[in-house]
Protein backbone atom coordinates (compact mmCIF):
# COMPACT_ATOMS: atom_id res chain seq x y z
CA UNK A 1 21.93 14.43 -21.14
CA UNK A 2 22.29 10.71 -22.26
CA UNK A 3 20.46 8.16 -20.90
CA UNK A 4 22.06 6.25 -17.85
CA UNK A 5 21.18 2.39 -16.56
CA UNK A 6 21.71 2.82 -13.16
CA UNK A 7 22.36 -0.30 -10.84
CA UNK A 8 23.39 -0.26 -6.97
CA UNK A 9 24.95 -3.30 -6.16
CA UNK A 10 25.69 -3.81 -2.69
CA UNK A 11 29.15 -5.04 -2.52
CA UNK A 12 30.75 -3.62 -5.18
CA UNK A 13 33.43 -0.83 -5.28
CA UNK A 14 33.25 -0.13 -8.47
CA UNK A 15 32.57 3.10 -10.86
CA UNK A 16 32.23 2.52 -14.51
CA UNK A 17 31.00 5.89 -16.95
CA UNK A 18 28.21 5.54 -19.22
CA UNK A 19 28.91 5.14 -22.94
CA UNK A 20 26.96 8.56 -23.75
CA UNK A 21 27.40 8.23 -27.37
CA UNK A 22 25.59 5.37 -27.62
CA UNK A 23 22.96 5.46 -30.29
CA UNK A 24 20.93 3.22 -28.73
CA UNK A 25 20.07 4.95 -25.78
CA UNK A 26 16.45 5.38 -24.44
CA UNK A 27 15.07 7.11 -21.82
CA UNK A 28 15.19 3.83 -20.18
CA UNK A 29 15.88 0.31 -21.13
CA UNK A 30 12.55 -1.56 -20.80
CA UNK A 31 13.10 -5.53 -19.74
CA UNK A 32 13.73 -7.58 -22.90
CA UNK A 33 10.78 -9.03 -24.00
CA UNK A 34 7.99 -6.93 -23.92
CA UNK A 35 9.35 -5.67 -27.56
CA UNK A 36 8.31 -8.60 -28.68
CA UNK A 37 11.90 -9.90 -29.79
CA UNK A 38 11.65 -12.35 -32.88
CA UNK A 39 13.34 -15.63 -31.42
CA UNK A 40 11.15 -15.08 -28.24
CA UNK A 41 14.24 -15.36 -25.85
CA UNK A 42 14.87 -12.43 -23.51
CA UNK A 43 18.07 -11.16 -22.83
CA UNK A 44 19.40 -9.19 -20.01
CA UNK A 45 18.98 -5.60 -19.78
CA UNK A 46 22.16 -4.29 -18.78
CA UNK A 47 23.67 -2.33 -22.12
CA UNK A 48 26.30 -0.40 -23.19
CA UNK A 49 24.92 2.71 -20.71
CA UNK A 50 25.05 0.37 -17.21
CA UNK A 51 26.52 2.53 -14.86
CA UNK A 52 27.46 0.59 -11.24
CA UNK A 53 28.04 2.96 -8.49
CA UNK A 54 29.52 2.44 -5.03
CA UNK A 55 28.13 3.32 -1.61
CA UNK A 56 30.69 5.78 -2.05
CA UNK A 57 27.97 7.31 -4.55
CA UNK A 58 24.66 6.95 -1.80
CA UNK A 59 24.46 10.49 -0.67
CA UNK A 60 24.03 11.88 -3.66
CA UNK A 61 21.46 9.10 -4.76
CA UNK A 62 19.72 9.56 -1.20
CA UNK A 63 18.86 13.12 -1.71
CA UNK A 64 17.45 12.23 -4.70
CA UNK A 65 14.95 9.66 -2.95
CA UNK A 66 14.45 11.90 -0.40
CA UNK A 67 13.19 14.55 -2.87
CA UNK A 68 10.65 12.06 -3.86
CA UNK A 69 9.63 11.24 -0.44
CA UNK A 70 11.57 7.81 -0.07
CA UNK A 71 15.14 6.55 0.83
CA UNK A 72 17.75 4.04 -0.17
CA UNK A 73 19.37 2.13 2.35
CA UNK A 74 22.02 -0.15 2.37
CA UNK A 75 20.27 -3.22 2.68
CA UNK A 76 18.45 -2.72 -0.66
CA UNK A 77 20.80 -1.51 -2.63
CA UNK A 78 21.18 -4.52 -4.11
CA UNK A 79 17.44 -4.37 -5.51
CA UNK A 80 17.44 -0.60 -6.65
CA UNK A 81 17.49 0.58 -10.08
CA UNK A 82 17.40 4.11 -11.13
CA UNK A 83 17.13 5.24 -14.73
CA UNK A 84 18.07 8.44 -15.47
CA UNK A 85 16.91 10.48 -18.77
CA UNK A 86 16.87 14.04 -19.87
CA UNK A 87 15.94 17.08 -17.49
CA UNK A 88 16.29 15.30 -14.61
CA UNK A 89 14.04 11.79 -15.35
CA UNK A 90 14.23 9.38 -13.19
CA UNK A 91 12.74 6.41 -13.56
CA UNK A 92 13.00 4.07 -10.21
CA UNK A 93 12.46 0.82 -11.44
CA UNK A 94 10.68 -2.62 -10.02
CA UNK A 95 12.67 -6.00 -10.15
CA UNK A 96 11.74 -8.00 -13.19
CA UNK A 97 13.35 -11.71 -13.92
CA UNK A 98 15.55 -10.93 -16.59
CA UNK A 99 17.50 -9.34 -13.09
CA UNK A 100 18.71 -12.26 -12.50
CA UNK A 101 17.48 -15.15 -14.96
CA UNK A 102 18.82 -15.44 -18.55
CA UNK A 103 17.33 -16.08 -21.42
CA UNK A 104 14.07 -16.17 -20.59
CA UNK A 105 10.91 -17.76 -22.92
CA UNK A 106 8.57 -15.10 -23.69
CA UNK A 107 4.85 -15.65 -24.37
CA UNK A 108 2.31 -13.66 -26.65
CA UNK A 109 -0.15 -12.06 -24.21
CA UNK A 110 -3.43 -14.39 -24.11
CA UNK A 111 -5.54 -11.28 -24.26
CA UNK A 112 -4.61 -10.61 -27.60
CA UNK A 113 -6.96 -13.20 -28.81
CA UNK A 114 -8.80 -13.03 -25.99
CA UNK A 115 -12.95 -11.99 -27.48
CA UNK A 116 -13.52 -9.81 -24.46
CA UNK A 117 -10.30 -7.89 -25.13
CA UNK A 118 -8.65 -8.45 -28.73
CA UNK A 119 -11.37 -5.73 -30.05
CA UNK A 120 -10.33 -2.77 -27.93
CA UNK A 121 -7.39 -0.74 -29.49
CA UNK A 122 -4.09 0.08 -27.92
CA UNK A 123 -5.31 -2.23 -24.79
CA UNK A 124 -1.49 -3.01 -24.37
CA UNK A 125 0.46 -0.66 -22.23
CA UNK A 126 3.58 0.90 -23.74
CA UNK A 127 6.84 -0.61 -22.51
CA UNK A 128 8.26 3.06 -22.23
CA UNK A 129 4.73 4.49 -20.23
CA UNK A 130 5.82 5.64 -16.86
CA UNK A 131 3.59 7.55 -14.02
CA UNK A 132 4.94 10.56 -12.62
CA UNK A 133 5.40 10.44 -8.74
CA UNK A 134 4.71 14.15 -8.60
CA UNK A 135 2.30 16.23 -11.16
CA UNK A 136 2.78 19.59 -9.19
CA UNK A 137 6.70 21.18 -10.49
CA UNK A 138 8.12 24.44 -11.12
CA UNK A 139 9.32 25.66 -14.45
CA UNK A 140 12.70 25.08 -14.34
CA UNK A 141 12.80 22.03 -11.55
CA UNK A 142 13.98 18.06 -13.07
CA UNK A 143 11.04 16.01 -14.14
CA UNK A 144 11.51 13.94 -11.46
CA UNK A 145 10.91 10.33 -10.22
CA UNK A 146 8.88 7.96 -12.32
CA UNK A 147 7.33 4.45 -11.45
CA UNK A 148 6.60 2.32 -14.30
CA UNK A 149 3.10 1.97 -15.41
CA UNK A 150 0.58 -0.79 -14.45
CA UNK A 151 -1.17 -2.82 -17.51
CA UNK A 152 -1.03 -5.67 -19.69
CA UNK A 153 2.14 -5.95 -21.88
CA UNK A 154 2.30 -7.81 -25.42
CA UNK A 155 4.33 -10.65 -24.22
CA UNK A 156 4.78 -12.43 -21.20
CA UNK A 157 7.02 -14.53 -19.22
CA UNK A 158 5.29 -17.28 -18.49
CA UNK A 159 3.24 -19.92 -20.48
CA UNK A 160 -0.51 -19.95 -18.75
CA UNK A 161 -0.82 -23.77 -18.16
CA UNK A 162 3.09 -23.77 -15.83
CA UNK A 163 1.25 -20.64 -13.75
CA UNK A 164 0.92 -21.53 -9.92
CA UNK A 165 -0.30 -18.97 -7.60
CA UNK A 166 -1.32 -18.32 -4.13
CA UNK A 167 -2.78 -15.70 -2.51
CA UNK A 168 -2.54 -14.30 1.39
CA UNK A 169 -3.78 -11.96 3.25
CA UNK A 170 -2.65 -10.37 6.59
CA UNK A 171 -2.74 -7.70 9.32
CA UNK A 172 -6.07 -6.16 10.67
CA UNK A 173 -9.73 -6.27 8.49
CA UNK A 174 -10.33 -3.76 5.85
CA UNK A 175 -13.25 -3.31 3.47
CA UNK A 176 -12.53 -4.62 0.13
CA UNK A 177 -9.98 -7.92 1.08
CA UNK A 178 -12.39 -10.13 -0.31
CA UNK A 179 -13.22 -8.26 -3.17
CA UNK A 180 -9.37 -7.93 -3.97
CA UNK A 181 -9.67 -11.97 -3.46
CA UNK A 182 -12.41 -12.47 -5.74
CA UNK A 183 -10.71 -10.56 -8.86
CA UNK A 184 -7.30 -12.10 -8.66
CA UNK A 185 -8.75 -15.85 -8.83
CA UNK A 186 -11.14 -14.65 -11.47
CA UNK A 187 -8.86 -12.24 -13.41
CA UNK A 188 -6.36 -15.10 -13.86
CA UNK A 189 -8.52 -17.45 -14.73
CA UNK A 190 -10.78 -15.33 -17.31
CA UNK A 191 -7.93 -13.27 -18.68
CA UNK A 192 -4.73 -15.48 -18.55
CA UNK A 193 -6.53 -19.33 -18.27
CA UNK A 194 -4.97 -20.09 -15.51
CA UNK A 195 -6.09 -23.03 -13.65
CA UNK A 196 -4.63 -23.29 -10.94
CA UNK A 197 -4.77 -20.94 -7.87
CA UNK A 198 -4.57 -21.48 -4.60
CA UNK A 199 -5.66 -19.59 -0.87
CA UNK A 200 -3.22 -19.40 1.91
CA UNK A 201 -4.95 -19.67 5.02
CA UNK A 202 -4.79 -17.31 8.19
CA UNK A 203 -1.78 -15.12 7.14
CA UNK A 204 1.77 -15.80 6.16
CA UNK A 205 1.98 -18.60 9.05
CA UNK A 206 -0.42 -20.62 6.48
CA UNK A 207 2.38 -21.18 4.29
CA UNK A 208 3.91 -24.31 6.04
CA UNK A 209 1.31 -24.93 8.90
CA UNK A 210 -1.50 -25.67 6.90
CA UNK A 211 -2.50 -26.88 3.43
CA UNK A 212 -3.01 -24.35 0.50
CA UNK A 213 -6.88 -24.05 -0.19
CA UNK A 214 -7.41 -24.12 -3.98
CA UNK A 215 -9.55 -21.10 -5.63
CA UNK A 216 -12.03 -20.83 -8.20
CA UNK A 217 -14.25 -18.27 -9.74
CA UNK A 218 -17.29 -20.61 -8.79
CA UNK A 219 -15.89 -20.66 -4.88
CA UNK A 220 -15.37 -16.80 -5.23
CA UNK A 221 -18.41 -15.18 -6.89
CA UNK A 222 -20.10 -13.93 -4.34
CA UNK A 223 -17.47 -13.37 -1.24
CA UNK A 224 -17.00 -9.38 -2.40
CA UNK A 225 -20.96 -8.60 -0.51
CA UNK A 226 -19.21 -10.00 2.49
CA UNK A 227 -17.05 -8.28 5.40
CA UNK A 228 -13.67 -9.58 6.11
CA UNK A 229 -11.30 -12.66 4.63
CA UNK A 230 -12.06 -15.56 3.57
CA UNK A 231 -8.61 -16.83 3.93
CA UNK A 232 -8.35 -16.06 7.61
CA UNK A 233 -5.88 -13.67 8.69
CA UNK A 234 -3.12 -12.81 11.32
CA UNK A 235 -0.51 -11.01 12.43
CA UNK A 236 3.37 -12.11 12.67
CA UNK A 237 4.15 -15.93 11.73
CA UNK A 238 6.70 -14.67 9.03
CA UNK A 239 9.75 -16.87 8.32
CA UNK A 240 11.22 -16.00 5.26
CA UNK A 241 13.07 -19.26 4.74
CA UNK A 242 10.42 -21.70 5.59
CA UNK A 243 7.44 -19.44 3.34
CA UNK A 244 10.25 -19.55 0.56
CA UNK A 245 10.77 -23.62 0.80
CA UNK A 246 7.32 -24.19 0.87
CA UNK A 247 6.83 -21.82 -2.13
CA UNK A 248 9.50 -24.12 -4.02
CA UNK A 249 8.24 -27.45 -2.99
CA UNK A 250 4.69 -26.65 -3.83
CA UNK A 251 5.80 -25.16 -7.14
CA UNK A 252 4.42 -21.26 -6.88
CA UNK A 253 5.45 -19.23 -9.45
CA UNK A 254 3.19 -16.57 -9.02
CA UNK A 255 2.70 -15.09 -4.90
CA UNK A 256 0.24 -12.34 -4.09
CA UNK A 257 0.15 -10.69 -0.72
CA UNK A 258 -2.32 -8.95 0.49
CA UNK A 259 -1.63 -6.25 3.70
CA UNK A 260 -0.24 -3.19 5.66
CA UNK A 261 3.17 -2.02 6.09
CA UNK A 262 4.98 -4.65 7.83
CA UNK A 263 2.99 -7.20 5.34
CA UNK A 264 4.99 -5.26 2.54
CA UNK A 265 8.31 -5.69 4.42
CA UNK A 266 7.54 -9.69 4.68
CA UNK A 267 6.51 -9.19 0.79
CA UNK A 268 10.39 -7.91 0.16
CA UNK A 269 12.14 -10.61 2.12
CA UNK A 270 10.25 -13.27 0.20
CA UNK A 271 11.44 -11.59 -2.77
CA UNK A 272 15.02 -10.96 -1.88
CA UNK A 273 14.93 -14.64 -0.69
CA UNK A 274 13.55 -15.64 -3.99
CA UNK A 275 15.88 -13.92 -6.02
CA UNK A 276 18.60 -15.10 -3.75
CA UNK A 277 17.64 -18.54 -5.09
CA UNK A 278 17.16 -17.49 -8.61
CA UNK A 279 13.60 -19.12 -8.51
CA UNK A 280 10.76 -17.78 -11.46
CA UNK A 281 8.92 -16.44 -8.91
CA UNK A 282 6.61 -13.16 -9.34
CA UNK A 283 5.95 -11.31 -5.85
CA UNK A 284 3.07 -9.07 -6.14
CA UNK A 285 2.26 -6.71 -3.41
CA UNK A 286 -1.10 -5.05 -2.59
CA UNK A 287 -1.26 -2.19 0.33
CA UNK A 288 -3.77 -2.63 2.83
CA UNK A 289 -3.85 0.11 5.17
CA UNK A 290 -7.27 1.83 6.55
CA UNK A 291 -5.39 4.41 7.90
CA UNK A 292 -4.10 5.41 4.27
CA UNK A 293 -0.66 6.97 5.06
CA UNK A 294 1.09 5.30 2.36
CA UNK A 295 2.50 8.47 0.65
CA UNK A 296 3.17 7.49 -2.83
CA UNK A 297 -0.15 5.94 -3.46
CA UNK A 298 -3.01 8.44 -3.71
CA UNK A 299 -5.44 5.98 -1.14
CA UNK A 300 -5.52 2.55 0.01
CA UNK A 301 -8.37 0.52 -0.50
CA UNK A 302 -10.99 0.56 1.94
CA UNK A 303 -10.60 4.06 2.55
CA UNK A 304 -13.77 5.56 0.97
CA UNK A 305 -15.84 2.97 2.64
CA UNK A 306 -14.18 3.30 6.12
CA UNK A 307 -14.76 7.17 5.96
CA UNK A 308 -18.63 6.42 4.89
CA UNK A 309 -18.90 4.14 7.71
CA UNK A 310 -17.40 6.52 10.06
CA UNK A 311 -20.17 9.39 9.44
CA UNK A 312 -22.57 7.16 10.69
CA UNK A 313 -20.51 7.05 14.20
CA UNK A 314 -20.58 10.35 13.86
CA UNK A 315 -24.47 11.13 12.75
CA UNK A 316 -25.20 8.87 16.26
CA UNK A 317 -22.77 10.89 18.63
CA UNK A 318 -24.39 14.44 17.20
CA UNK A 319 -28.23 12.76 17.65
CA UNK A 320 -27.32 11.90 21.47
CA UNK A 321 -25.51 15.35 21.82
CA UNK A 322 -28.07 17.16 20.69
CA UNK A 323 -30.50 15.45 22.41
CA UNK A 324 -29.29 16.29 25.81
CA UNK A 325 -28.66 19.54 27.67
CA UNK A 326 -24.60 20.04 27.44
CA UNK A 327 -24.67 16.95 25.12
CA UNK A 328 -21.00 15.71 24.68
CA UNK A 329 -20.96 13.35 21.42
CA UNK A 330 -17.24 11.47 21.39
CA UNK A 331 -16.21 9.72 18.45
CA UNK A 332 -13.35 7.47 17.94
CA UNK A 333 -11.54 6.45 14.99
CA UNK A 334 -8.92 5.12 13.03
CA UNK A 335 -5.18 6.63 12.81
CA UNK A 336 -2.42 4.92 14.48
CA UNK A 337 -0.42 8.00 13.08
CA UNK A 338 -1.87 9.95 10.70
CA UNK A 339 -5.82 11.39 10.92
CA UNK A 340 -6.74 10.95 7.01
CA UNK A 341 -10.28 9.00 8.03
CA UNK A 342 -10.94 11.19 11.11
CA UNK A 343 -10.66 14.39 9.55
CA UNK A 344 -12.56 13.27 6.46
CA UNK A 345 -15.34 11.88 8.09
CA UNK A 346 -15.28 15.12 10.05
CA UNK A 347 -15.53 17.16 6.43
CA UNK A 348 -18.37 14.51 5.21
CA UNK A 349 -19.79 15.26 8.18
CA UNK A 350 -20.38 18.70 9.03
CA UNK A 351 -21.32 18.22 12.42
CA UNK A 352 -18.35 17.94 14.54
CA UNK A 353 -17.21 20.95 16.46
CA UNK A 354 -13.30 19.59 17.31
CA UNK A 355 -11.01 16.78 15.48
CA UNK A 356 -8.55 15.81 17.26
CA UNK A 357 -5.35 14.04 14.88
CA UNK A 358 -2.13 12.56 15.94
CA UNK A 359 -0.43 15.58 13.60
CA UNK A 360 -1.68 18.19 15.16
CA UNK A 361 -0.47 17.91 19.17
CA UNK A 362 -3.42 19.06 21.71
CA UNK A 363 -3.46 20.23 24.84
CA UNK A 364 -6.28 20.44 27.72
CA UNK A 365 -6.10 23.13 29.94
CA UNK A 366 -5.10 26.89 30.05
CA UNK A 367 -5.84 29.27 26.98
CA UNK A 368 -6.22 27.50 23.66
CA UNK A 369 -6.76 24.20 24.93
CA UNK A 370 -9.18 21.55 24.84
CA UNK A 371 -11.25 22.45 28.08
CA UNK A 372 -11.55 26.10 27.07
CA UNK A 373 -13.25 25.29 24.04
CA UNK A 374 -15.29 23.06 25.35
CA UNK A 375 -16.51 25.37 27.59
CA UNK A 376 -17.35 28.24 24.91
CA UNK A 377 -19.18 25.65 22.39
CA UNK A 378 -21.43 24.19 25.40
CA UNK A 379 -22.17 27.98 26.25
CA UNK A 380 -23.14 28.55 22.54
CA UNK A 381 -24.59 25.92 21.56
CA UNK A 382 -25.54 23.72 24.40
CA UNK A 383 -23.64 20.44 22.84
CA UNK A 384 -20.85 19.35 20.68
CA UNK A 385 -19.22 16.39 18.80
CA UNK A 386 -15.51 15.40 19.05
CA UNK A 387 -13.75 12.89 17.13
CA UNK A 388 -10.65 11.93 18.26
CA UNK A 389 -8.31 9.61 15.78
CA UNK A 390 -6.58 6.70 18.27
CA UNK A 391 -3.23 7.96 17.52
CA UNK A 392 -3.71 11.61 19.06
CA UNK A 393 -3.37 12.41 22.25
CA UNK A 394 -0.46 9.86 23.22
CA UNK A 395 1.71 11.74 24.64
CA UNK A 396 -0.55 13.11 27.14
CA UNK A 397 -1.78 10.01 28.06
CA UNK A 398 1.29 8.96 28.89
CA UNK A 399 2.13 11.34 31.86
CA UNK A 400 -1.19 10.65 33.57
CA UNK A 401 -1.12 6.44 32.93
CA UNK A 402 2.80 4.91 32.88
CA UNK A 403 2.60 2.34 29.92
CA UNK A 404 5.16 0.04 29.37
CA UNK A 405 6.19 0.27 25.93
CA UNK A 406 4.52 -3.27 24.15
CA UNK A 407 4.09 -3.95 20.22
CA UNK A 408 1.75 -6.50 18.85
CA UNK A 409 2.76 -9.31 16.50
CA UNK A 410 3.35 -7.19 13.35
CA UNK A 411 5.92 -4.60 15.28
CA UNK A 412 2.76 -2.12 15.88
CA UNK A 413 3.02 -0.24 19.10
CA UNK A 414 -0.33 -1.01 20.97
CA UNK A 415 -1.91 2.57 21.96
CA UNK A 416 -3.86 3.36 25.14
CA UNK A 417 -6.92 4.16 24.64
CA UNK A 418 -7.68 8.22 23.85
CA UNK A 419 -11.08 7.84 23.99
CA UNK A 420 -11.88 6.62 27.62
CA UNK A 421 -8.98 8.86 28.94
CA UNK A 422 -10.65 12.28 27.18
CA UNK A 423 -13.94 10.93 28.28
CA UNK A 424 -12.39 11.12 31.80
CA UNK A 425 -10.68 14.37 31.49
CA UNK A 426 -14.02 15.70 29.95
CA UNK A 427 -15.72 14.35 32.87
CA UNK A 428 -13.80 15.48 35.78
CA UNK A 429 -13.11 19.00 34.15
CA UNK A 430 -16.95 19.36 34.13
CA UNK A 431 -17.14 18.20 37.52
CA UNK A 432 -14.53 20.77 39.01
CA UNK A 433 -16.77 23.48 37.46
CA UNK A 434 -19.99 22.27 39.01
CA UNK A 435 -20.87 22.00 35.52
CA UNK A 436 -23.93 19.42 34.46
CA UNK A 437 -23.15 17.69 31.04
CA UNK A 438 -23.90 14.42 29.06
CA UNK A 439 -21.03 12.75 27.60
CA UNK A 440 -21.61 9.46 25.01
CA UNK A 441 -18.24 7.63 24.04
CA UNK A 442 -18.65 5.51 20.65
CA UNK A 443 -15.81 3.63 19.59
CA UNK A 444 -17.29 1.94 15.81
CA UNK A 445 -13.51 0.76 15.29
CA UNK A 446 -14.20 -3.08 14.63
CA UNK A 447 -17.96 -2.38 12.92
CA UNK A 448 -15.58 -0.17 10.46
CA UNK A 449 -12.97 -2.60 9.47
CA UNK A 450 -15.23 -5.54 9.08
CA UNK A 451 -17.91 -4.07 6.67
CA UNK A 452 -17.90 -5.15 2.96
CA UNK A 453 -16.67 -2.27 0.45
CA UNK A 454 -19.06 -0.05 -1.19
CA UNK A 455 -19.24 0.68 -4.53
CA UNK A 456 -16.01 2.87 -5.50
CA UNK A 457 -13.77 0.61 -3.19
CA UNK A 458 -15.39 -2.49 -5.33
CA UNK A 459 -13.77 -0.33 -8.53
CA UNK A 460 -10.53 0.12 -7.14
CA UNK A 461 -9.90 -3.28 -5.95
CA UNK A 462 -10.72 -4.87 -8.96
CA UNK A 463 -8.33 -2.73 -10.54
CA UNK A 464 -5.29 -2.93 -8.38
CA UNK A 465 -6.26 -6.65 -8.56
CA UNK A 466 -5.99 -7.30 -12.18
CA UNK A 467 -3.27 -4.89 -12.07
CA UNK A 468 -1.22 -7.14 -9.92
CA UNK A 469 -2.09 -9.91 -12.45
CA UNK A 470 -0.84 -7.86 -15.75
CA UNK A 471 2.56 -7.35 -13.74
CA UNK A 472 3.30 -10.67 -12.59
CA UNK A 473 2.61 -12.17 -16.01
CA UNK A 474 4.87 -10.00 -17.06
CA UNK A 475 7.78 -11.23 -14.73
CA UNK A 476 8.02 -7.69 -12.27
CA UNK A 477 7.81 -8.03 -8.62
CA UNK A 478 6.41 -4.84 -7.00
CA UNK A 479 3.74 -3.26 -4.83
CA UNK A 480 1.02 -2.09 -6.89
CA UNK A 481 -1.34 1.13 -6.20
CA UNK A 482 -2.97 4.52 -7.84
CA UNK A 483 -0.18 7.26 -8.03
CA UNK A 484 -1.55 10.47 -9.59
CA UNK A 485 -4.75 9.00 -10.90
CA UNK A 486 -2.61 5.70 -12.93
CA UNK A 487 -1.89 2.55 -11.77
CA UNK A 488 1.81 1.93 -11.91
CA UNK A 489 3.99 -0.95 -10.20
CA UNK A 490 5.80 0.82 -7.58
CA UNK A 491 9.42 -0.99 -5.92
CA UNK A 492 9.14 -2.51 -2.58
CA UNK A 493 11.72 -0.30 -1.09
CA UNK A 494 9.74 2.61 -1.60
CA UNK A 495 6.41 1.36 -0.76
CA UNK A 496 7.94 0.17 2.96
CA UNK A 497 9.61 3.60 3.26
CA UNK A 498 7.11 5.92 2.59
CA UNK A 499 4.37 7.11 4.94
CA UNK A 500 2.46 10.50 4.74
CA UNK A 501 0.48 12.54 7.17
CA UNK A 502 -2.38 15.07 6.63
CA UNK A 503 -0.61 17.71 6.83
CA UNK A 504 1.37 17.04 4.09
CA UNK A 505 -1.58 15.68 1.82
């Protein structure tokens, strides 16, 4: 089958066929420029194989995404585009400026003369490397969804000395923030010589209610052996249009945003607003999420650290348990909706009799449930360790303690807390039974989040950083993150839509 440029504009009514006779037909069209064209003006990819569909077309486009674990949806049409090759490729594309800018100045990559860098061969990435979203298929099933992969290109769309960037970070704490700071400011200033870049302070809100804190190397050396942000941080204070005039007055060309889920969602706005403006403006988004449910991503940073952290919680709860006759030790941790650090601390472990994960629903009394086997282990062993991840348990909470339903600032539903409640339960079922016991509730949440990274999160953040760098250079706007073991640029639409749960890992 011929190679097909797929666009989804969201207005448009109109069906055109591909041209599948074309001889210049690729798998897919990479943007103009990174072939190194010999006037050093980029043109517009669309080519004699663009394809527009209608929303007449969605369904069939939806099961596709859904196949791959994300959706389309109406709003982003707009920003979708789909490549299709042979045996079923599919190539789902970021946003790049030659979208909606023409004839764009391209740049010879710095790096190629760069000492640290010119001597290592085939540094560049190819323009037609993609990452697979899935590596386990069937003989005869399509190849599947692709994401473009992460890395330096040849050329680049912008000259070093225009570059202005800024860099924010939002939502909760998470190991590694600072490190992912302290490789963007020095990864664009010691690969790409740019000079200037600048902090935005205490979360998106920092864009027009404060002034823009300018970033060194020398200001960030040593801020990745420290816990937390040094930007500040918070949650809400988006407003698309007034982050997006602020980014124009100032003159940013270059925006890096650092958070969670609904960070990623501001992250898109900004860009759709950007684009809406036709502005030369590179949005590059990095996940932050302890909890690590993004599914197309293989972990978030901070994860391995959080999980090491964790075991120490853990090691404490099975030292008082075991230390006491019918010694309760309850842990808990992270996992608003998904149990990935509880039940891998719990493997790390080896020491914890029950794990208790929002996935896998629970119940306390009668045969099977939580009392029971309580009951047994005390019997057999004379103590126990539970860890409990915050997200479990909800449900059951909420018959015994009416909870009005309340969000915080980023749209997060605020959970009651599991931990007291079973520590309750625990203790009045024990009571009933005439039954002496020792129960010791640790909650480690906030020692967890504000730790600095150890030494494989370090790694990963400084290569999601300077992978974020590579990719704005070259003019994308994406989320960035590890799919399959390569780095690859990943669109907004299916970074917001994706989530994943343990039992599906």
């Amino acid at each position: 089958m011929a190679s097909s440029h797929i666009i989804l504009p969201k207005e448009e009514e109109v069906q055109v066929e591909a041209d599948h006779d074309s001889p210049a037909q690729r798998p897919f069209q990479a943007p103009a420029g990174e072939a190194a064209p010999a006037n050093g003006k980029a043109a517009l990819p669309f080519s004699a194989t663009c394809v527009r569909i209608s929303r007449d077309s969605y369904p069939n486009l939806r099961a596709l995404r859904n196949a791959s674990s994300a959706s389309i949806h109406d709003d982003d049409a707009a920003f979708v585009k789909l490549d299709e090759g042979d045996f079923g490729y599919v190539l789902d594309d970021v946003q790049h400026f030659t979208d909606y800018i023409p004839d764009l100045q391209t740049f010879p990559n710095p790096l190629q003369d760069h000492p640290a860098y010119s001597t290592v061969k085939q540094y560049f990435v190819n323009a037609d490397d993609t990452v697979p979203e899935k590596v386990v298929i069937q003989k005869n099933s399509p190849r599947g969804v692709h994401f473009r992969r992460a890395g330096p290109r040849q050329r680049v769309y912008f000259d070093t000395e225009e570059v202005k960037a800024c860099i924010v970070t939002c939502g909760g704490l998470c190991p590694g923030l600072n490190t992912v700071i302290r490789e963007l400011v020095c990864g664009l200033s010691h690969m790409y010589n740019v000079n200037e870049v600048f902090g935005i302070q205490n979360g998106y809100k920092g864009f027009y209610s404060s002034n823009y804190l300018p970033m060194t190397p020398k200001s960030v050396n040593d801020i990745h052996k420290r816990g937390g942000t040094v930007l500040g941080t918070s949650r809400g204070g988006h407003d698309t249009k007034k982050i997006v005039d602020n980014i124009q007055d100032r003159g940013i060309n270059q925006v890096y945003i650092i958070g969670g889920d609904g960070t990623q969602k501001g992250a898109y706005e900004i860009f759709k607003e950007v684009r809406r403006r036709g502005l030369k403006v590179a949005v590059a988004g990095i996940p932050k999420t302890i909890d690590n449910d993004i599914a197309v991503i293989d972990k978030s940073f901070g994860f391995d650290t959080a999980v090491e952290e964790a075991q120490r919680a853990i090691n404490a709860a099975h030292v008082e348990a075991s230390s006491a006759e019918n010694g309760i030790g309850l842990v808990k941790l992270m996992g608003r909706y998904s149990g990935f650090i509880a039940m891998y601390a719990t493997l790390a472990s080896r020491d914890v009799d029950c794990c208790l994960i929002p996935e896998s629903p629970f119940y306390l009394e009668g045969p099977g449930g939580l009392f029971e086997y309580i009951d047994r282990r005390l019997k057999e062993n004379n103590h126990m360790v539970i860890v409990v991840a915050e997200g479990a348990g909800q449900d059951l909470i909420a018959q015994s303690i009416p909870a009005a339903d309340q969000q915080d600032a980023s749209g997060n539903k605020l959970l009651l807390d599991v931990g007291l409640w079973l520590t309750h339960k625990i203790k009045d079922y024990c009571k009933s039974k005439k039954m002496e016991m020792t129960i010791k509730y640790i909650d480690p949440t906030y020692m967890i989040r504000a730790i600095p990274s150890n030494a494989s999160d370090n790694v990963y953040c400084t290569l999601l950083a300077h992978s974020a760098i590579h990719g704005a250079m070259a003019g994308y706007s994406f989320t960035v993150g590890m799919v399959n073991g390569r780095h690859a640029y990943i669109p907004f639409h299916v970074s917001i839509t994706s989530s994943i749960s343990f039992r599906k890992h």
